[in-house]
C-alpha atoms as a PDB file:
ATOM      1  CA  UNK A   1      27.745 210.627  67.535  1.00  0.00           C
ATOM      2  CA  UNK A   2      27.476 209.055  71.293  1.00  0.00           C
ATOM      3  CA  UNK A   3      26.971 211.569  73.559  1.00  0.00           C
ATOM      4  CA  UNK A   4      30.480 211.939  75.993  1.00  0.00           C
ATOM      5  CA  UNK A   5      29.221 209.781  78.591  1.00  0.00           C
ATOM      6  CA  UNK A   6      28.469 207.066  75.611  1.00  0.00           C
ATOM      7  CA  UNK A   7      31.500 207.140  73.949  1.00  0.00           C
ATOM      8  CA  UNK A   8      34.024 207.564  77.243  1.00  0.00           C
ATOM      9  CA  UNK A   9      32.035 204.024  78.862  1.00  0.00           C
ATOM     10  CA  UNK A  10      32.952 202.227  75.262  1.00  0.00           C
ATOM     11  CA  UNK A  11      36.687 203.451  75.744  1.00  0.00           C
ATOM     12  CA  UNK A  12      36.396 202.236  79.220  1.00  0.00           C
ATOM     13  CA  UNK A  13      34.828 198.933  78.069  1.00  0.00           C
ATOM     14  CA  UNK A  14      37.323 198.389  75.259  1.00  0.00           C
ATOM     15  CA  UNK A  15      40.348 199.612  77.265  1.00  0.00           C
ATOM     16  CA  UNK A  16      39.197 196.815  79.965  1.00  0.00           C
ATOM     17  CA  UNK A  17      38.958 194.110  76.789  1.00  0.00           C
ATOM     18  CA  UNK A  18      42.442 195.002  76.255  1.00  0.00           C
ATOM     19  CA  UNK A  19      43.601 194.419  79.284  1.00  0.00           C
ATOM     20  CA  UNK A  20      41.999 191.067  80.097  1.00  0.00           C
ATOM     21  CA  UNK A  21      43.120 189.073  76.313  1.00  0.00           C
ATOM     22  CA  UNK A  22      46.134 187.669  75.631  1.00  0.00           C
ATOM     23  CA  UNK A  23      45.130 186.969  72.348  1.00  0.00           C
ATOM     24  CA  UNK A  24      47.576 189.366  69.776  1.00  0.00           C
ATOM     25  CA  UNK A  25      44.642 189.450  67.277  1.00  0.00           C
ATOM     26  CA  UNK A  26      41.673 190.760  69.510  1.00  0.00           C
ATOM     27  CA  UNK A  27      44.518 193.240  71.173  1.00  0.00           C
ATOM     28  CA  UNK A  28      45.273 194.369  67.606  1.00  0.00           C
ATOM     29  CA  UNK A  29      41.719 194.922  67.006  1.00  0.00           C
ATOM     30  CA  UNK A  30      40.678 196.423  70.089  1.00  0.00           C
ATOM     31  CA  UNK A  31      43.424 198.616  70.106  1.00  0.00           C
ATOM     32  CA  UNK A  32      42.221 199.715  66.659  1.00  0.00           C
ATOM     33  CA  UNK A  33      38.946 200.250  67.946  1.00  0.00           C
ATOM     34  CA  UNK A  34      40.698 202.343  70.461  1.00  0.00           C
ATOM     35  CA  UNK A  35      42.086 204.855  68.115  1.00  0.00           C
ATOM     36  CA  UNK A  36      38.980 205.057  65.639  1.00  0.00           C
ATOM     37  CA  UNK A  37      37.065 206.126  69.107  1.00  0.00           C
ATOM     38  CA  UNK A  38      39.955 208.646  70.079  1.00  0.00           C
ATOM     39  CA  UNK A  39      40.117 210.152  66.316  1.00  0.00           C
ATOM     40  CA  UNK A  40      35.819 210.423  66.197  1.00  0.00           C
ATOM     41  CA  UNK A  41      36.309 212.207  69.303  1.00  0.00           C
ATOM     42  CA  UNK A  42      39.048 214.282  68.496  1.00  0.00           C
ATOM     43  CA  UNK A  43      36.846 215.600  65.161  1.00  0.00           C
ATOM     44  CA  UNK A  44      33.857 215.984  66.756  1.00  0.00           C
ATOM     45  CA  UNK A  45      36.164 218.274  69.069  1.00  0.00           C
ATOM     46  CA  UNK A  46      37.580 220.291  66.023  1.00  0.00           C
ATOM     47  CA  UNK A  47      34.005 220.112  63.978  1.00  0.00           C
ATOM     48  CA  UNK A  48      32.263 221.460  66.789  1.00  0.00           C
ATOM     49  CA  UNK A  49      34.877 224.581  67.200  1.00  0.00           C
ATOM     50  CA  UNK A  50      34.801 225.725  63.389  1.00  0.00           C
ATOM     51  CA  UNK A  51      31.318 226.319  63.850  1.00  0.00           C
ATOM     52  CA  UNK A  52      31.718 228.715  66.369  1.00  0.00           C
ATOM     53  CA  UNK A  53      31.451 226.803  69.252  1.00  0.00           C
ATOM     54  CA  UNK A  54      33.338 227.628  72.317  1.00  0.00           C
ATOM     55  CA  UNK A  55      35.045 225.594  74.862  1.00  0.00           C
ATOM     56  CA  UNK A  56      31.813 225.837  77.112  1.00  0.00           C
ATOM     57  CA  UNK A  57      29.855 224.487  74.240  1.00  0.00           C
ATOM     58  CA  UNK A  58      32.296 222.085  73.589  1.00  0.00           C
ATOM     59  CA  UNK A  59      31.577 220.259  76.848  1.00  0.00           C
ATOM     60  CA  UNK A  60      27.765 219.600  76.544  1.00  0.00           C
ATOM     61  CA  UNK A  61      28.617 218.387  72.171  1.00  0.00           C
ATOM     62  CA  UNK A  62      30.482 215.584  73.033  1.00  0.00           C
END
């Protein structure tokens, strides 16, 4: 996994992608892109916890 820095300048890159096209094909795909990013996050998130990781943890993981 991308450290948090990583993976939150790829949302920022793909968020700015779907802003700029006007193409419903590359939105569709970015936007999918999007959510696959969001949902690695989000389980990294949850993985992280069950092993006994606190919040303060939590912040260097990602």
């Amino acid at each position: 996994m991308d450290t948090f820095e990583e993976a939150y300048a790829n949302y920022l890159k793909l968020l700015a992608k779907l802003d700029k096209t006007d193409d419903i094909s590359e939105k569709n795909l970015l936007f999918r892109q999007l959510a696959q990013l969001l949902c690695d996050l989000e389980q990294g998130l949850k993985s992280k916890r069950t092993l006994g990781g606190g919040r303060e943890e939590v912040a260097y993981w990602l």
